[in-house]
N, C-alpha and C. Protein backbone atom coordinates (compact mmCIF):
# COMPACT_ATOMS: atom_id res chain seq x y z
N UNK A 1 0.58 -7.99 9.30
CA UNK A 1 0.85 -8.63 8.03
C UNK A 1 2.31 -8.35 7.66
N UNK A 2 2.73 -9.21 7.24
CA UNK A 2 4.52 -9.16 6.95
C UNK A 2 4.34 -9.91 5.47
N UNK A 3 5.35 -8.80 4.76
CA UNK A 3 5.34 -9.19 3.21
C UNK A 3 6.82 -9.90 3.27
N UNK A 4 6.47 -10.84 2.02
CA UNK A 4 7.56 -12.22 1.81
C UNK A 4 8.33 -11.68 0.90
N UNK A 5 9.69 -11.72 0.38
CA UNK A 5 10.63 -11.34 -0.99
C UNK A 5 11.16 -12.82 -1.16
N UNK A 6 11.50 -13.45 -1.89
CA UNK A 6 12.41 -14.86 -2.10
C UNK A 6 13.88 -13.93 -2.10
N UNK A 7 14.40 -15.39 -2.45
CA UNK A 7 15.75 -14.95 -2.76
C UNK A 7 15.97 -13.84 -3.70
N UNK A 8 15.47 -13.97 -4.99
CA UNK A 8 15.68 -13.16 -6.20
C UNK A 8 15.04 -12.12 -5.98
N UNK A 9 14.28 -11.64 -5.30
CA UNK A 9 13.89 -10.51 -4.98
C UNK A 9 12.08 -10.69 -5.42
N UNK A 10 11.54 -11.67 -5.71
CA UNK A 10 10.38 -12.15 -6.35
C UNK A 10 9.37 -11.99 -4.84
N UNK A 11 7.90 -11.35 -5.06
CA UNK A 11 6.92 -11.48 -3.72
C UNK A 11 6.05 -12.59 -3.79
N UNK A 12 6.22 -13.10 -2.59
CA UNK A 12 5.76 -14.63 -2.00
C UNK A 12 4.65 -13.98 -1.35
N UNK A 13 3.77 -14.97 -0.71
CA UNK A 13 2.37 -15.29 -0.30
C UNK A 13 2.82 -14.01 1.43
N UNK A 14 2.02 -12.97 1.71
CA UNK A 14 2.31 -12.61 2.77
C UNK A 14 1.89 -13.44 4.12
N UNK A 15 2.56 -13.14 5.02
CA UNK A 15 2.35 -13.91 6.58
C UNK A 15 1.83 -13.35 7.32
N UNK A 16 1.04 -13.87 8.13
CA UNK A 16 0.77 -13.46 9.92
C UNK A 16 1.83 -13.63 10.97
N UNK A 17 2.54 -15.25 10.76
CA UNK A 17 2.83 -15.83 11.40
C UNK A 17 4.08 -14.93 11.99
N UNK A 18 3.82 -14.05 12.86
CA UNK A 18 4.99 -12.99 13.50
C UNK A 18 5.88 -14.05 14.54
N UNK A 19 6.11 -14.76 15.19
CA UNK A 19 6.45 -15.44 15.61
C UNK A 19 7.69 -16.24 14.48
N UNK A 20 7.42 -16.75 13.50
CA UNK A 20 8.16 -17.57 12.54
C UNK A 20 9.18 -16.17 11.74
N UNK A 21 8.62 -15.29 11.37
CA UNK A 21 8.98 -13.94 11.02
C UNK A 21 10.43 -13.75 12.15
N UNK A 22 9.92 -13.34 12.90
CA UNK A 22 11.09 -13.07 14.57
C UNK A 22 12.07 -14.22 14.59
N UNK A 23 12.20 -15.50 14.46
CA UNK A 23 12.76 -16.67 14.47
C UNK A 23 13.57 -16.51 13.40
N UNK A 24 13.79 -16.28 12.07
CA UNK A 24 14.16 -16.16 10.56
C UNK A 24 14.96 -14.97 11.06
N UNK A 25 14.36 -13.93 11.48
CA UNK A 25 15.55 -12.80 11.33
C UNK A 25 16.46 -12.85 12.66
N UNK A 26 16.24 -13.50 13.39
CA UNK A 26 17.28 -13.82 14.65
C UNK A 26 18.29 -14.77 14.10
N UNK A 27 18.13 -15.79 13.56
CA UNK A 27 18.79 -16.60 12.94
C UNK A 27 19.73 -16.15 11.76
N UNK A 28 19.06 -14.78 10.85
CA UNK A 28 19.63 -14.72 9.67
C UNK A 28 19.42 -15.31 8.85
N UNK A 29 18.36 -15.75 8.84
CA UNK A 29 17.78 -16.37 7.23
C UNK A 29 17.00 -15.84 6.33
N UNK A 30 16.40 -14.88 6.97
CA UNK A 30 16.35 -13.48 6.58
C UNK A 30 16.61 -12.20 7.03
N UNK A 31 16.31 -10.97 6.27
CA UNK A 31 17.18 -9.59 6.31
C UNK A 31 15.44 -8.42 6.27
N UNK A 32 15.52 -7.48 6.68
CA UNK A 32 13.90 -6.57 6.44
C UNK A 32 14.67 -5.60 5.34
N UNK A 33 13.67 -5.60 4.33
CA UNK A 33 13.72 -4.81 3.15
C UNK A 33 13.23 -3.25 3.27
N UNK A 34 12.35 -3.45 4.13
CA UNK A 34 11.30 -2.25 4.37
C UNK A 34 10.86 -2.42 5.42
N UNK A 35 10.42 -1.19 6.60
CA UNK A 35 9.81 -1.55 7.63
C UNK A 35 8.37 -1.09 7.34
N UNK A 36 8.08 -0.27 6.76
CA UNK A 36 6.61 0.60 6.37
C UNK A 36 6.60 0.16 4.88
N UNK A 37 5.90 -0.73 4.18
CA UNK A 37 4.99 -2.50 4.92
C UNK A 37 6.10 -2.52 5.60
N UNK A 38 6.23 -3.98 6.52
CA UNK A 38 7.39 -4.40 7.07
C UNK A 38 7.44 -5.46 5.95
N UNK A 39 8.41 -5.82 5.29
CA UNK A 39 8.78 -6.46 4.11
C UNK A 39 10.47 -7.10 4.49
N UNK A 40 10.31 -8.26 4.39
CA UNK A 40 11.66 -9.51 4.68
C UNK A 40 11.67 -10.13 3.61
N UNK A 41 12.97 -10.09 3.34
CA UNK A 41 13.58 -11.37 1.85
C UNK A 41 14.56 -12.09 2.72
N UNK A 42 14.12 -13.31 1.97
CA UNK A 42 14.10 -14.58 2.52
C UNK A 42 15.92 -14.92 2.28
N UNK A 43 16.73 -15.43 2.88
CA UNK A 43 17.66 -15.27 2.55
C UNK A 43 18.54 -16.78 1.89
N UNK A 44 17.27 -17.96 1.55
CA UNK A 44 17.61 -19.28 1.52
C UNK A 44 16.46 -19.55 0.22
N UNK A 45 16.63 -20.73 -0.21
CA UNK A 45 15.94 -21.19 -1.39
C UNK A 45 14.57 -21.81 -0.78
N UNK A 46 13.37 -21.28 -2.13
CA UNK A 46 12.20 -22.01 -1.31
C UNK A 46 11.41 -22.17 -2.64
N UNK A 47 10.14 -22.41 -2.45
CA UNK A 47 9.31 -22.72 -3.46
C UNK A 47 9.01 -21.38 -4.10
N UNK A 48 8.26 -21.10 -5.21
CA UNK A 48 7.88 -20.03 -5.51
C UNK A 48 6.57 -19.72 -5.21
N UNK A 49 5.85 -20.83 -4.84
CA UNK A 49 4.05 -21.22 -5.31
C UNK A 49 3.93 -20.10 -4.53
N UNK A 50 2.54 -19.43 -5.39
CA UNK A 50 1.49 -18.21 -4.73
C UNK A 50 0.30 -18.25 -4.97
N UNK A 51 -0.60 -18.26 -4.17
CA UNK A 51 -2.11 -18.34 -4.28
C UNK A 51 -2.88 -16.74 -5.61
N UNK A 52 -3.42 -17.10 -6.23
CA UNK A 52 -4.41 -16.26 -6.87
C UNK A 52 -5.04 -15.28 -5.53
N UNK A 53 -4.74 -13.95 -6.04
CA UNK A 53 -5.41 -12.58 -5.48
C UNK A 53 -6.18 -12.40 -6.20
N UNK A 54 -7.34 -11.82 -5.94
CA UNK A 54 -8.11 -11.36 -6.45
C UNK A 54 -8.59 -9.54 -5.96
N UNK A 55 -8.57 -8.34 -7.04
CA UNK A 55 -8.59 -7.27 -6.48
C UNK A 55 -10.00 -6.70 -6.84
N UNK A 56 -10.54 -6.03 -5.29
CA UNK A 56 -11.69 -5.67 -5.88
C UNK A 56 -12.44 -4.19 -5.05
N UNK A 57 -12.63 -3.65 -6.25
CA UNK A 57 -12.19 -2.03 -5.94
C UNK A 57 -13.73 -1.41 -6.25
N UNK A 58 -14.35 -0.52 -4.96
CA UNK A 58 -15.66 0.02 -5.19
C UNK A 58 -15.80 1.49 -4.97
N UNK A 59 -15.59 1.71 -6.29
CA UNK A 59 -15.82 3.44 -6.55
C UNK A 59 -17.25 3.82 -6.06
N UNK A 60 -17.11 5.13 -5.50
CA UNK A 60 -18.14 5.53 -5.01
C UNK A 60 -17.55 7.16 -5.15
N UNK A 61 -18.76 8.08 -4.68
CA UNK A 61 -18.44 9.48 -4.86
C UNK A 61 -17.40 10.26 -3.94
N UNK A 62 -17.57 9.44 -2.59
CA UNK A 62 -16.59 10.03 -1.94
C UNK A 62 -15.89 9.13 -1.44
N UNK A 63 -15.82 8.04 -1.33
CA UNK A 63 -14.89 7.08 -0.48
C UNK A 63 -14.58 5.99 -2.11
N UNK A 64 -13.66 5.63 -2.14
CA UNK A 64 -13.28 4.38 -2.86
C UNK A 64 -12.82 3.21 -1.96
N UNK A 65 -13.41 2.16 -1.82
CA UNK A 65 -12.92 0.83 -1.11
C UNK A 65 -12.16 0.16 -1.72
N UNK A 66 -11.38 -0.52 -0.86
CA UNK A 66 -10.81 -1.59 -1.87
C UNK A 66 -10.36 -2.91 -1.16
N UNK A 67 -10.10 -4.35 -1.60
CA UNK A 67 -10.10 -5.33 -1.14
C UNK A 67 -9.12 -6.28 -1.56
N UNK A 68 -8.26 -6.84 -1.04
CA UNK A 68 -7.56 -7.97 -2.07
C UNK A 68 -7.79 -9.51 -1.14
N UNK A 69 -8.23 -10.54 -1.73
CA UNK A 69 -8.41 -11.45 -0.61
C UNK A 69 -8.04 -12.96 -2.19
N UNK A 70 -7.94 -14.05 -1.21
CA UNK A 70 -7.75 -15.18 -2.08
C UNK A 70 -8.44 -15.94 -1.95
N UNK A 71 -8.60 -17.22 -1.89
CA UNK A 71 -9.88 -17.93 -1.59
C UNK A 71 -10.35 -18.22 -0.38
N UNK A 72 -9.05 -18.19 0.57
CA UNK A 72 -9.60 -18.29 2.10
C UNK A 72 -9.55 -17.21 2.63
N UNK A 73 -8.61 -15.91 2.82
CA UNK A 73 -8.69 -15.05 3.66
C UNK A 73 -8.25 -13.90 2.81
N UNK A 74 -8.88 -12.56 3.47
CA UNK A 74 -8.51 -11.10 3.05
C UNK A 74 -7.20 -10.70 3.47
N UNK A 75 -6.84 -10.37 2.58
CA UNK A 75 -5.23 -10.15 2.45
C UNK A 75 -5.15 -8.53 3.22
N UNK A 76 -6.00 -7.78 2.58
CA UNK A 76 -5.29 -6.17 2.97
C UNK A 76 -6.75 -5.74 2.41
N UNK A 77 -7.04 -4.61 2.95
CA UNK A 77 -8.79 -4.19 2.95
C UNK A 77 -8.43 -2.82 3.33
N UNK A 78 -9.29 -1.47 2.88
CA UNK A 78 -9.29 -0.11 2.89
C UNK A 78 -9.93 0.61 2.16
N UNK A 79 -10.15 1.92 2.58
CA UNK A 79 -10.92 3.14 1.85
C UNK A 79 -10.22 4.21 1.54
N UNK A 80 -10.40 4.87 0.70
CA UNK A 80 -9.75 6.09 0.69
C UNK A 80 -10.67 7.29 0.48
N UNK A 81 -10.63 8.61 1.29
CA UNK A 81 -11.49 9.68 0.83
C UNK A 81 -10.88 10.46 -0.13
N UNK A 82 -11.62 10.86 -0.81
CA UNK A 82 -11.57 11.72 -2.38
C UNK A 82 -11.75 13.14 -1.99
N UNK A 83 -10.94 13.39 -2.51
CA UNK A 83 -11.10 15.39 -1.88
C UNK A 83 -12.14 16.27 -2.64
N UNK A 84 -12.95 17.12 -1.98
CA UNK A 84 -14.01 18.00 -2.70
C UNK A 84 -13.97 19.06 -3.25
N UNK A 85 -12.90 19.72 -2.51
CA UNK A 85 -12.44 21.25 -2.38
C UNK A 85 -11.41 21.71 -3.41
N UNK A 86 -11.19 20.99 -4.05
CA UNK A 86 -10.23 21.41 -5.56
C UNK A 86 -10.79 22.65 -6.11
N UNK A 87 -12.34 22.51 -6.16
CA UNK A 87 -12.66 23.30 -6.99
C UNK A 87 -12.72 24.81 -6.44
N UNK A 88 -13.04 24.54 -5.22
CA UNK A 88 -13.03 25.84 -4.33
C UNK A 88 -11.69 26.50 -4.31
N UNK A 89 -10.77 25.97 -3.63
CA UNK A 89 -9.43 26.09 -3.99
C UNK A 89 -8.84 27.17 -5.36
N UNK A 90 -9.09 26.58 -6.45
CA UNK A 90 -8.80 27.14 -7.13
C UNK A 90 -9.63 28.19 -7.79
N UNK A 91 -11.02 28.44 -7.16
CA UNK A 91 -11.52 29.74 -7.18
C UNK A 91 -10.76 30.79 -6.25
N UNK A 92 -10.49 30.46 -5.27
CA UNK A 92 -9.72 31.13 -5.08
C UNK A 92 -8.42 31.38 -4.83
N UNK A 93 -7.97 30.42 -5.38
CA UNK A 93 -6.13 30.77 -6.19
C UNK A 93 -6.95 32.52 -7.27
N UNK A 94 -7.71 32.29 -7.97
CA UNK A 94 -8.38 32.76 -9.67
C UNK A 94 -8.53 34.38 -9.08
N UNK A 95 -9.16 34.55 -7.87
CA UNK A 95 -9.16 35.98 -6.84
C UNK A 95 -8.51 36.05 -6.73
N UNK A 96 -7.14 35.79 -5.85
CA UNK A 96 -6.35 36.56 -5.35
C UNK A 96 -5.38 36.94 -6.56
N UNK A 97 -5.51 36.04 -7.55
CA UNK A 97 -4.76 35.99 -9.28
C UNK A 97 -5.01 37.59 -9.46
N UNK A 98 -6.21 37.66 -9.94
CA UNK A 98 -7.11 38.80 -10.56
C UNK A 98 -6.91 39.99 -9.59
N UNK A 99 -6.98 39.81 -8.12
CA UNK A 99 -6.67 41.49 -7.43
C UNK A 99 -5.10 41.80 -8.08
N UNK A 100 -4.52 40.24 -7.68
CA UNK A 100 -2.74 41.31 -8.17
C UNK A 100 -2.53 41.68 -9.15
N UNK A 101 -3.37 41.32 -10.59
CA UNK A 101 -3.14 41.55 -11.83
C UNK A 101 -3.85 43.29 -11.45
N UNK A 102 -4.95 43.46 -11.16
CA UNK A 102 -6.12 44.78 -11.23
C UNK A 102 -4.84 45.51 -10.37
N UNK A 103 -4.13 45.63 -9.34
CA UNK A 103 -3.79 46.26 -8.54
C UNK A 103 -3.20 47.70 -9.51
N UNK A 104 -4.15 48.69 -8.90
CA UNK A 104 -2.87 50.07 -9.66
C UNK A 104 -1.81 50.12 -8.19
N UNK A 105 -0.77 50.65 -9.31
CA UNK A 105 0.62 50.91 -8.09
C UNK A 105 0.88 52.53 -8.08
């Protein structure tokens, strides 16, 4: 997936089309903004039109999903895990707190 910038710096509809992508920046008609997304602004005038996203996000206890898709295809799709151990963690940050405070010298 390759993200679109217009001229003004505005985000356009993202692409597949890696092939048309490769063609644009050989030419110089566009420039990469970012490689991690890989993100290209366009370096010529174009339409602005963008399809409706729709975001849709499913909390759960340990994983959160999430989805963005438009009316024909899923744009970008993922989970993320939620960490458990905070609490443990800072039980024992709370011990080793409490021996150095107790410590006689």
């Amino acid at each position: 997936m390759v993200y679109v910038l217009s001229v003004e710096g505005n985000p356009l509809m993202p692409t597949k089309r890696h092939g048309k992508v490769r063609r644009l920046l050989k030419q110089q008609l566009a420039k990469v903004v970012k490689v991690k997304p890989f993100t290209i602004q366009l370096l010529y005038e174009t339409t602005s039109y963008t399809q409706n996203i729709t975001l849709g996000i499913d909390s759960g206890y340990n994983y959160i999903g999430f989805s963005a898709v438009t009316e024909k295809k899923e744009l970008i799709c993922g989970e993320v895990k939620l960490r458990n151990d905070i609490s443990e963690l800072l039980k024992e940050r709370r011990m080793y707190r409490r021996i150095r405070r107790n410590r006689l010298r």
